[in-house]
C-alpha atoms as a PDB file:
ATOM      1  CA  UNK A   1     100.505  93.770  99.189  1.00  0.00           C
ATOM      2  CA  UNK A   2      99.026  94.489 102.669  1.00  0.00           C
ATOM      3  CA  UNK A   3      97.733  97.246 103.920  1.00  0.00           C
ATOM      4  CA  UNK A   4      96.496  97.418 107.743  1.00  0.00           C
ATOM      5  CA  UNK A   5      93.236  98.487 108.125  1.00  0.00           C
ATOM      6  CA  UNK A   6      93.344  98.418 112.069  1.00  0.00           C
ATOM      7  CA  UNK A   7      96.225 100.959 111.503  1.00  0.00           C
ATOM      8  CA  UNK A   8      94.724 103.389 108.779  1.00  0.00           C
ATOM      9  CA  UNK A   9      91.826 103.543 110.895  1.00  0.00           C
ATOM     10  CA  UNK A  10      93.789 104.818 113.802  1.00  0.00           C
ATOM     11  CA  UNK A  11      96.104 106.706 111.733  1.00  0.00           C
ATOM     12  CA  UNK A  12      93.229 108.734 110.055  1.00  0.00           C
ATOM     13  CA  UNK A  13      91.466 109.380 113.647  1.00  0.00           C
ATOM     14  CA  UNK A  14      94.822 111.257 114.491  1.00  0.00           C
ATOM     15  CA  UNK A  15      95.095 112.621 111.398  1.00  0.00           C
ATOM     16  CA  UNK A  16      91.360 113.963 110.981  1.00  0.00           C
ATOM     17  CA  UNK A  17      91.080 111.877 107.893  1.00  0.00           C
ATOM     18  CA  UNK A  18      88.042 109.822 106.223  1.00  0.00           C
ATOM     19  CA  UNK A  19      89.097 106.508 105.949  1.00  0.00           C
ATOM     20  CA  UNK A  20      86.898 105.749 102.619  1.00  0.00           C
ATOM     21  CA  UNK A  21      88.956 108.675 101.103  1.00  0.00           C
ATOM     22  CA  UNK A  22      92.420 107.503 102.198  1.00  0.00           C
ATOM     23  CA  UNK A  23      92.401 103.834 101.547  1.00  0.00           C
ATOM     24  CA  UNK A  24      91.871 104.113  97.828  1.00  0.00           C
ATOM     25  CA  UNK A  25      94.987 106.596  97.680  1.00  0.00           C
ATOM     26  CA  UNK A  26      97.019 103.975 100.130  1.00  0.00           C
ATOM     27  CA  UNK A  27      96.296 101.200  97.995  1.00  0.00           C
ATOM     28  CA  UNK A  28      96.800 102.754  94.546  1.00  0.00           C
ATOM     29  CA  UNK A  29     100.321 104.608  96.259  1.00  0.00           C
ATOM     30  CA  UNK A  30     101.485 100.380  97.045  1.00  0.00           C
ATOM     31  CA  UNK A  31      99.964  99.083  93.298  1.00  0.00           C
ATOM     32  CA  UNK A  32     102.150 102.264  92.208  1.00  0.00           C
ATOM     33  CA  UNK A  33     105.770 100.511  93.855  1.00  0.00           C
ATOM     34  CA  UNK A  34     104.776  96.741  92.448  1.00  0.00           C
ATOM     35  CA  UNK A  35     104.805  97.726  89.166  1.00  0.00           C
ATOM     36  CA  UNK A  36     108.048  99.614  89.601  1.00  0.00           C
ATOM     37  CA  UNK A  37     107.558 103.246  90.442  1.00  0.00           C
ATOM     38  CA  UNK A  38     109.314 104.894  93.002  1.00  0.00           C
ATOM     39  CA  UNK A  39     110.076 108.404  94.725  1.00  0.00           C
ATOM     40  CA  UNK A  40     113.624 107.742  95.527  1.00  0.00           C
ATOM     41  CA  UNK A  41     114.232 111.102  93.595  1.00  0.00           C
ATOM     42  CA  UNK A  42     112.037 114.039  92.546  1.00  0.00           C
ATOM     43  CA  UNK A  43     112.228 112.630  89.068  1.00  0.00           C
ATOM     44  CA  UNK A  44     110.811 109.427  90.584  1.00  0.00           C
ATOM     45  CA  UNK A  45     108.514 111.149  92.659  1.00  0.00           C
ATOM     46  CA  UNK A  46     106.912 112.963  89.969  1.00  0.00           C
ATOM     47  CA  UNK A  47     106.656 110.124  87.750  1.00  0.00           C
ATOM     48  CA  UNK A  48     104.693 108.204  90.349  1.00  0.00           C
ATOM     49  CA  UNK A  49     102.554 111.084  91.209  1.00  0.00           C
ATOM     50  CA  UNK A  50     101.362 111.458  88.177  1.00  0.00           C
ATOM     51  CA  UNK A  51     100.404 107.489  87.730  1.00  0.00           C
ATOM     52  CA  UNK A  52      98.827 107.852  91.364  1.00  0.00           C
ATOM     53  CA  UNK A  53      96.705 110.530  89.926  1.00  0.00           C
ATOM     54  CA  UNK A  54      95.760 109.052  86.565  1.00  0.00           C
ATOM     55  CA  UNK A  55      94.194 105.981  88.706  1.00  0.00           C
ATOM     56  CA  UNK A  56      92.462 107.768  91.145  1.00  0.00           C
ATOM     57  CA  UNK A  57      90.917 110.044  89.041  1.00  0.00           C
ATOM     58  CA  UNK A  58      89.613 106.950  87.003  1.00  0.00           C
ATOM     59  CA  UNK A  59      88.580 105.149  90.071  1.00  0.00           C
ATOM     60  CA  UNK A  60      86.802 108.423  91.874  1.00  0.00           C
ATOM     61  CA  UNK A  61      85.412 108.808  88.179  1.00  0.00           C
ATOM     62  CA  UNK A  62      83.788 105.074  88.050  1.00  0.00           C
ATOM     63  CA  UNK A  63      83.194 105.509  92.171  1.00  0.00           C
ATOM     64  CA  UNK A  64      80.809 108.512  91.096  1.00  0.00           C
ATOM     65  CA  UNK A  65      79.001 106.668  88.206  1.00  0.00           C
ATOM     66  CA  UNK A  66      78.455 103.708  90.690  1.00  0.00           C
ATOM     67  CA  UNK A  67      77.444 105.989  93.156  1.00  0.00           C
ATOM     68  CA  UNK A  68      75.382 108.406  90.970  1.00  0.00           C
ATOM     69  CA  UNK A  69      76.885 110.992  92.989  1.00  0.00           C
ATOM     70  CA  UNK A  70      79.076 114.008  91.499  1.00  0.00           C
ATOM     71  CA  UNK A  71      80.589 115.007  94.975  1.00  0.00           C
ATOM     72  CA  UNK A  72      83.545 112.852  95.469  1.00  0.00           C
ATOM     73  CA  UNK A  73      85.976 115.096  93.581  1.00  0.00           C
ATOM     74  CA  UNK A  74      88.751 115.363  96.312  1.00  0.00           C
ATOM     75  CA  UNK A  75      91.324 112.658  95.216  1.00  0.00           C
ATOM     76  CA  UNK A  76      93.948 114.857  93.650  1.00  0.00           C
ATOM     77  CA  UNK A  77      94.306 116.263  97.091  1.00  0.00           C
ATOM     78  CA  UNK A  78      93.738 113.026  98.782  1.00  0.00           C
ATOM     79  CA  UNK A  79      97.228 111.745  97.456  1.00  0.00           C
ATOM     80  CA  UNK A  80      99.514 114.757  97.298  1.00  0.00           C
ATOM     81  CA  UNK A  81      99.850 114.020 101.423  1.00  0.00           C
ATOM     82  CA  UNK A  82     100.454 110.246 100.680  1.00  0.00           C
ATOM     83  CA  UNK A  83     103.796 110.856  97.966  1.00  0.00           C
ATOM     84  CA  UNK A  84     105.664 112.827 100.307  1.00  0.00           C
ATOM     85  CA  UNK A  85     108.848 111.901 100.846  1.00  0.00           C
ATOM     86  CA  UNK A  86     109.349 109.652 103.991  1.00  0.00           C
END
């Protein structure tokens, strides 16, 4: 899988977005299609979604612990925008 960072950064400038935030969501939305998920249809779609947000609530979970910080609670919202629909 490859993501371009060069891109995301740009793409979250225009966007207003933190790019610590989105990567994690971009990366976990690509991990989501190799292991066979899809959002072809809204059955689809909501079976991925909900994968997407079982791993990035673990991940923002451990991120915290590793952290020591409790304020890095926005990934449900971070991936809703990334499973739309193209």
């Amino acid at each position: 899988m490859i993501i371009s960072l060069p891109y995301i950064i740009k793409w979250c400038k225009e966007h207003d977005e933190n790019v610590k935030k989105r990567l994690p969501v971009l990366y976990t939305h690509g991990i989501c299609h190799l292991i066979g998920y899809d959002h072809e249809d809204d059955e689809g779609y909501e079976m991925m979604n909900k994968k997407e947000q079982e791993i990035l609530k673990k991940f923002w979970d451990w991120k915290k612990r590793c952290d020591g910080s409790e304020n890095e609670s926005e990934s449900e919202s971070e991936s809703d925008d990334e499973n739309e629909r193209d």
